[in-house]
Each structure stands twice: as structure tokens, then as C-alpha cells.
C-alpha atoms as a PDB file:
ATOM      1  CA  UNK A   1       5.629  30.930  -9.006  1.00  0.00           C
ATOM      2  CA  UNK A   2       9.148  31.041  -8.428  1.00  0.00           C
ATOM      3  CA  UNK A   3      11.339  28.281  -8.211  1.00  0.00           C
ATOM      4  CA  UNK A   4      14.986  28.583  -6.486  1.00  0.00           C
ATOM      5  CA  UNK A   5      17.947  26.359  -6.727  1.00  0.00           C
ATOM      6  CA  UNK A   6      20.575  26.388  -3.945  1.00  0.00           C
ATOM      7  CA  UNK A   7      21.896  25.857  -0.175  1.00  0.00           C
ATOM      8  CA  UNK A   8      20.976  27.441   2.868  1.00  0.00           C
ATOM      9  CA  UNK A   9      23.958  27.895   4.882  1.00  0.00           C
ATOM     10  CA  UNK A  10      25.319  28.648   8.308  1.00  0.00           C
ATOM     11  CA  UNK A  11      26.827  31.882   7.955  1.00  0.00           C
ATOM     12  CA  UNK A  12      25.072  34.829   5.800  1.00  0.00           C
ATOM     13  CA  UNK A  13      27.110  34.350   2.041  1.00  0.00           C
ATOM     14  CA  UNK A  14      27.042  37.129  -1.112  1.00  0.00           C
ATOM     15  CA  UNK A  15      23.760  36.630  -3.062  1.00  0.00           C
ATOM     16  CA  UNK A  16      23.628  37.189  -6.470  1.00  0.00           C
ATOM     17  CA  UNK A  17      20.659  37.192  -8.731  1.00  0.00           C
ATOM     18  CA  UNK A  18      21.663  36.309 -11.835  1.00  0.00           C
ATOM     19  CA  UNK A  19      20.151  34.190 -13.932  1.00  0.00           C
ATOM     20  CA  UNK A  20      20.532  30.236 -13.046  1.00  0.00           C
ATOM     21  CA  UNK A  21      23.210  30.909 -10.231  1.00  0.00           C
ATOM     22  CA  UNK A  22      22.277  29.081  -7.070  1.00  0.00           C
ATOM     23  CA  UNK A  23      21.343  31.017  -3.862  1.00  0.00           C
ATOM     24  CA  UNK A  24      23.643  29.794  -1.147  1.00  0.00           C
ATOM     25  CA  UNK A  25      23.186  31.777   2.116  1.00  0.00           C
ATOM     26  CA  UNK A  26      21.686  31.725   5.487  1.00  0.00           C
ATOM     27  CA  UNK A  27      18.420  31.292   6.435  1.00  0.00           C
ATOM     28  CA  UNK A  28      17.670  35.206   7.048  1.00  0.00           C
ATOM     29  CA  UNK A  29      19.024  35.839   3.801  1.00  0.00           C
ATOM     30  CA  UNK A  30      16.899  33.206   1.674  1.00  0.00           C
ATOM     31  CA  UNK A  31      13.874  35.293   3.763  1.00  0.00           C
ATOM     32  CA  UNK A  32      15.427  38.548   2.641  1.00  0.00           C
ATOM     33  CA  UNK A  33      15.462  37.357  -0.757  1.00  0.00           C
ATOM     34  CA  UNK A  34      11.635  35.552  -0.944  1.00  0.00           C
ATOM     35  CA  UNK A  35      10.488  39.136   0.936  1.00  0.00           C
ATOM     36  CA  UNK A  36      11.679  41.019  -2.198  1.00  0.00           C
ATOM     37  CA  UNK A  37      10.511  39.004  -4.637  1.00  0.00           C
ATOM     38  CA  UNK A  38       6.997  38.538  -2.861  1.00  0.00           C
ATOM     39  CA  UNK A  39       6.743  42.631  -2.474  1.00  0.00           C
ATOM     40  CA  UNK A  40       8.419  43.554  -5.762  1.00  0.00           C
ATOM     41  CA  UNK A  41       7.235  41.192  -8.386  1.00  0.00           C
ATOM     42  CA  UNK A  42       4.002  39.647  -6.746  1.00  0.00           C
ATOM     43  CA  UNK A  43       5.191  36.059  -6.694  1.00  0.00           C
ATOM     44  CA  UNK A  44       3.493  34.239  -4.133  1.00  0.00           C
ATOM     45  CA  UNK A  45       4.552  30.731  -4.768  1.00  0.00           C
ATOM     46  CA  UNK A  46       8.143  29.988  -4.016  1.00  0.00           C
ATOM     47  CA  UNK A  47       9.192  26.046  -4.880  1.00  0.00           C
ATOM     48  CA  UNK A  48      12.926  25.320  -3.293  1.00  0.00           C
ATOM     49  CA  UNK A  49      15.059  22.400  -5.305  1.00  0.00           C
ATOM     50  CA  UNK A  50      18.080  22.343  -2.389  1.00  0.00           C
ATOM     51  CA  UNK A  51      21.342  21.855  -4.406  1.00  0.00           C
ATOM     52  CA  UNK A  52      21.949  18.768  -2.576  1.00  0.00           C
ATOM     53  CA  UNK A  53      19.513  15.785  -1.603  1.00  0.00           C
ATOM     54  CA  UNK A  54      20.342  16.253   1.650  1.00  0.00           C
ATOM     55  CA  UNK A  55      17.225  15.939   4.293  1.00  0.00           C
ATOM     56  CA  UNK A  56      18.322  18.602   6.409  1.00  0.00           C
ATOM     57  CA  UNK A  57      17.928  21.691   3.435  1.00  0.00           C
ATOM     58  CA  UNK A  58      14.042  20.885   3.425  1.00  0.00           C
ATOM     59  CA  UNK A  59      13.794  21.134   7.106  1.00  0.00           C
ATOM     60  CA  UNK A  60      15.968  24.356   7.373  1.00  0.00           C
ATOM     61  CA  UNK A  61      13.366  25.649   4.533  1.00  0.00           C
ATOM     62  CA  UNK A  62      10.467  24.986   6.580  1.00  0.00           C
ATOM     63  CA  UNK A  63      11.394  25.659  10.206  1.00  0.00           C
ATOM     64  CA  UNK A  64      13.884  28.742   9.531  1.00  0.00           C
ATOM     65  CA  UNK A  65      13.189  30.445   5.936  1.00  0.00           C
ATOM     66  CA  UNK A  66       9.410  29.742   5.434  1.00  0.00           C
ATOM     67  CA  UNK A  67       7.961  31.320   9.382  1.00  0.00           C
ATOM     68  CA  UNK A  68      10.996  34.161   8.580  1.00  0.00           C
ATOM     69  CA  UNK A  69       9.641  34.966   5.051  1.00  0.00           C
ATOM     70  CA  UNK A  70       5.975  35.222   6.761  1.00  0.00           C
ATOM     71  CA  UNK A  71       7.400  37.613   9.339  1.00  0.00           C
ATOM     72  CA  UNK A  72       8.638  39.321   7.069  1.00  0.00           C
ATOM     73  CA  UNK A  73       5.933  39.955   4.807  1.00  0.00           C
ATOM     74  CA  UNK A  74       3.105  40.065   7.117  1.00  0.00           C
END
């Protein structure tokens, strides 16, 4: 299980995987980024903790990154 802290954006942003940085990107990237770790290190459990308790970040993760991660790794 993986758990990920940041924002997904509007517009694609520079990710960078370093230790406890937040992920703040667009939704394509987040699925880039879940692909990679679901192919490359097995995780199949990804829990999101949006930077902000803003409503709108959970829906974005389940209408746009979740069915794009899927896609991808199908």
C-alpha cells in the first residue's frame, strides 16, 4: 500500500519523487505516476490524503486519476 500526499492540478506540473514531497500535477500525471508504481514495485493499494480538505481533490481522484490509472494498467 502506498499512500500519496498532494494536489491534482489543472495543468501537467514537474513531479518529483522524493521522499515526503507532495505530488502536485494533473490528473494524467497522478495516473502516470500510480502506473509506475503498480508495474514497478507491485503496489496495488494506493490511499490519496489531498493536500487540502477541499471536496473537489477526492472527486478529481475518483472520476479522472482512478478510471486513468485502470486504463493504464489494464
Amino acid at each position: 500500500m502506498a499512500q500519496l500526499v498532494g494536489t491534482i492540478t489543472d495543468a501537467p506540473g514537474p513531479v518529483t519523487m522524493r521522499g515526503e514531497d507532495p505530488i502536485r500535477t494533473d490528473a494524467a500525471g497522478w495516473s502516470r505516476i500510480l502506473a509506475e508504481l503498480a508495474r514497478e514495485t507491485g503496489f496495488d493499494t494506493f490511499v490519496y490524503r489531498p493536500e487540502s480538505e477541499d471536496e473537489t481533490q477526492l472527486r478529481r481522484w475518483i472520476s479522472e486519476v482512478v478510471p486513468a490509472t485502470r486504463e493504464r494498467c489494464a
